[in-house]
C-alpha atoms as a PDB file:
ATOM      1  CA  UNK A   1      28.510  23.564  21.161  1.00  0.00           C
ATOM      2  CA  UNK A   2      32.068  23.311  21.990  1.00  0.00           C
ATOM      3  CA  UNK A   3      33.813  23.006  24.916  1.00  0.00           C
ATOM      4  CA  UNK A   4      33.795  26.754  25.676  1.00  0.00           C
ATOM      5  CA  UNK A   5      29.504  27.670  25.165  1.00  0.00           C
ATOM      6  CA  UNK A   6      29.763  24.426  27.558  1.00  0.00           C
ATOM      7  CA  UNK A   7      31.833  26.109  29.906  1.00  0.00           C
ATOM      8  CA  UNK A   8      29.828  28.954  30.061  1.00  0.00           C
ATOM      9  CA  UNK A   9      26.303  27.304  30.332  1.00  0.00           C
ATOM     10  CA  UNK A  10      28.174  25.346  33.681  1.00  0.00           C
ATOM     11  CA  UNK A  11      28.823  29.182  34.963  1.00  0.00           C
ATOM     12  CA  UNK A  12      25.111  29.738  34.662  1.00  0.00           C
ATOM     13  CA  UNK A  13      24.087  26.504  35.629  1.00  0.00           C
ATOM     14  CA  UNK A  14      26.180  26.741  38.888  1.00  0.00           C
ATOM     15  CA  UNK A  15      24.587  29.840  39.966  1.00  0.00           C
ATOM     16  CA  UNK A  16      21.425  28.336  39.145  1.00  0.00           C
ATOM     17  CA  UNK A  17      21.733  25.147  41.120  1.00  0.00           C
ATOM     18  CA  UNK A  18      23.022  27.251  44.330  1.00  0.00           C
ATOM     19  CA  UNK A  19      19.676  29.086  44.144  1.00  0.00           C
ATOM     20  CA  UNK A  20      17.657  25.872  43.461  1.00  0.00           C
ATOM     21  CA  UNK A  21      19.176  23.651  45.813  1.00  0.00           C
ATOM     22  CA  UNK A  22      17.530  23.806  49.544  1.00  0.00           C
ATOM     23  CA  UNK A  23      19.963  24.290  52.752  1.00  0.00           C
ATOM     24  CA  UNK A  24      22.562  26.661  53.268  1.00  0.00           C
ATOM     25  CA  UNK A  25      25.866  26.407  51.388  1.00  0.00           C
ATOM     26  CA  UNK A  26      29.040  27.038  53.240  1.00  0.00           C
ATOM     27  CA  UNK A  27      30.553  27.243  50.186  1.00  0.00           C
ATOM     28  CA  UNK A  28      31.975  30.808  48.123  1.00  0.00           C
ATOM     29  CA  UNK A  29      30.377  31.393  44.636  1.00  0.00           C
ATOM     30  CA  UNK A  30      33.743  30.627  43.334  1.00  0.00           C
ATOM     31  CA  UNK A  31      33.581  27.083  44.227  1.00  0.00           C
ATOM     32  CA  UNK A  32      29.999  27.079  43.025  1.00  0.00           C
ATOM     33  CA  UNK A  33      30.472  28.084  39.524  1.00  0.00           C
ATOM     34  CA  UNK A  34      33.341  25.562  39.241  1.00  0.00           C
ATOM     35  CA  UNK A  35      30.817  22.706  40.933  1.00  0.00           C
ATOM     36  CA  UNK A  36      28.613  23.880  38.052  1.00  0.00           C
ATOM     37  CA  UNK A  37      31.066  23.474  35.336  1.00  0.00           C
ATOM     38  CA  UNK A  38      31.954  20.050  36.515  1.00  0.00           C
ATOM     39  CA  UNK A  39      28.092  19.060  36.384  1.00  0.00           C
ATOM     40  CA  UNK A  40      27.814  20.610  33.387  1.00  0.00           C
ATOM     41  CA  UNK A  41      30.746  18.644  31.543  1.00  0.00           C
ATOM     42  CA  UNK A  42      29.929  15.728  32.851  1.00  0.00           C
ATOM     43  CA  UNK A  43      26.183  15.956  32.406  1.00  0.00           C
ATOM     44  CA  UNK A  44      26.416  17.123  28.990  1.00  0.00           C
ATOM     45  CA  UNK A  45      29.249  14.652  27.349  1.00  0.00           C
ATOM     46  CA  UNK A  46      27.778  12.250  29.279  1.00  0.00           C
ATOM     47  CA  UNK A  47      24.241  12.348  28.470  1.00  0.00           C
ATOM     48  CA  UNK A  48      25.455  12.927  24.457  1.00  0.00           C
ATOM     49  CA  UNK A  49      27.285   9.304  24.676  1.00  0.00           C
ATOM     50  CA  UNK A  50      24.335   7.711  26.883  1.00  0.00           C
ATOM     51  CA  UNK A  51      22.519   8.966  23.553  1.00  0.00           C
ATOM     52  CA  UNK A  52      19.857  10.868  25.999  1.00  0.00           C
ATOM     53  CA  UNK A  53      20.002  13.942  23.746  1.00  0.00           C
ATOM     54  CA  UNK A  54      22.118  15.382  21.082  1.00  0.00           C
ATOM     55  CA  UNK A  55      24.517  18.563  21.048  1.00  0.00           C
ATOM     56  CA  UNK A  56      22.135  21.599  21.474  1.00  0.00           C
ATOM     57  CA  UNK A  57      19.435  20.495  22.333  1.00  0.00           C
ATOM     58  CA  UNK A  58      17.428  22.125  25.567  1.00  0.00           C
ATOM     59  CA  UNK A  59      17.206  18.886  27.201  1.00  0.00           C
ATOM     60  CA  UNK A  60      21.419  19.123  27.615  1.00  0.00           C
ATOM     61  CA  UNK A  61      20.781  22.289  29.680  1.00  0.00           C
ATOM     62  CA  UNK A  62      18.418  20.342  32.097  1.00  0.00           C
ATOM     63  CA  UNK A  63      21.092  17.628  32.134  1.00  0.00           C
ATOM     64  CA  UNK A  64      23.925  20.058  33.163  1.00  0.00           C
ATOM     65  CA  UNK A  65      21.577  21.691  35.769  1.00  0.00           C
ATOM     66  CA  UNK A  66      20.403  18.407  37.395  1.00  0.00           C
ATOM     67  CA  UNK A  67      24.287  17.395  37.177  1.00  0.00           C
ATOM     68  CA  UNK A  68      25.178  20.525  39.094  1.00  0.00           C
ATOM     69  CA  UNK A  69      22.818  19.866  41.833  1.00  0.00           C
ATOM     70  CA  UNK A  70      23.576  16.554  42.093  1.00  0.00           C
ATOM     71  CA  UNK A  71      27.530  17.710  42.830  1.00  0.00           C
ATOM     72  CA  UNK A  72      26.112  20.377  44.860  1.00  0.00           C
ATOM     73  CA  UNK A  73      24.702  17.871  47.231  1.00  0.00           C
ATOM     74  CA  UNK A  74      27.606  14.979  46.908  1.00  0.00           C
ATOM     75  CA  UNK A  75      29.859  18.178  47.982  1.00  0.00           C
ATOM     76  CA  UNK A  76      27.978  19.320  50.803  1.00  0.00           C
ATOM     77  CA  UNK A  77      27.816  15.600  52.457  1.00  0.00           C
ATOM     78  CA  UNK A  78      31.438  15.038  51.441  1.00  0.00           C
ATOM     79  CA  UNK A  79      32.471  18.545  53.513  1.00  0.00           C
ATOM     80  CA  UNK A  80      29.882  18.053  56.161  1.00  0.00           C
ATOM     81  CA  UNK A  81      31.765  15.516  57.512  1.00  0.00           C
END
């Protein structure tokens, strides 16, 4: 999957991760989906090198949704204070 399909599985995964992730964002759905992306990007390339998983496999979509989260949170402490 190219940089694009990834692209559009972070616009997904950023919606999803908003809706999985406890607590109230303060946050518009813009910055969301681009929280998403980010996760996604990094989650993906960098579970590929770590040599996790491979390029389209279904574990890469668990890896860009856990990545998301994780930026989710790291955003919300980061702006909290």
């Amino acid at each position: 999957m190219g940089i694009i399909g990834t692209i559009f599985i972070g616009l997904i995964v950023g919606l999803l991760a908003r809706f999985l992730k406890p607590g109230d964002d303060n946050m518009g759905w813009i910055m969301t989906i681009v929280l998403g992306i980010c996760g996604s990007v990094a989650a993906t390339y960098g579970g590929q090198a770590l040599g996790i998983y491979h390029a389209g496999e279904g574990a890469g979509f668990f890896g860009a949704l856990v990545g998301a989260i994780v930026l989710l949170v790291i955003f919300g402490f980061i702006k909290k204070n």
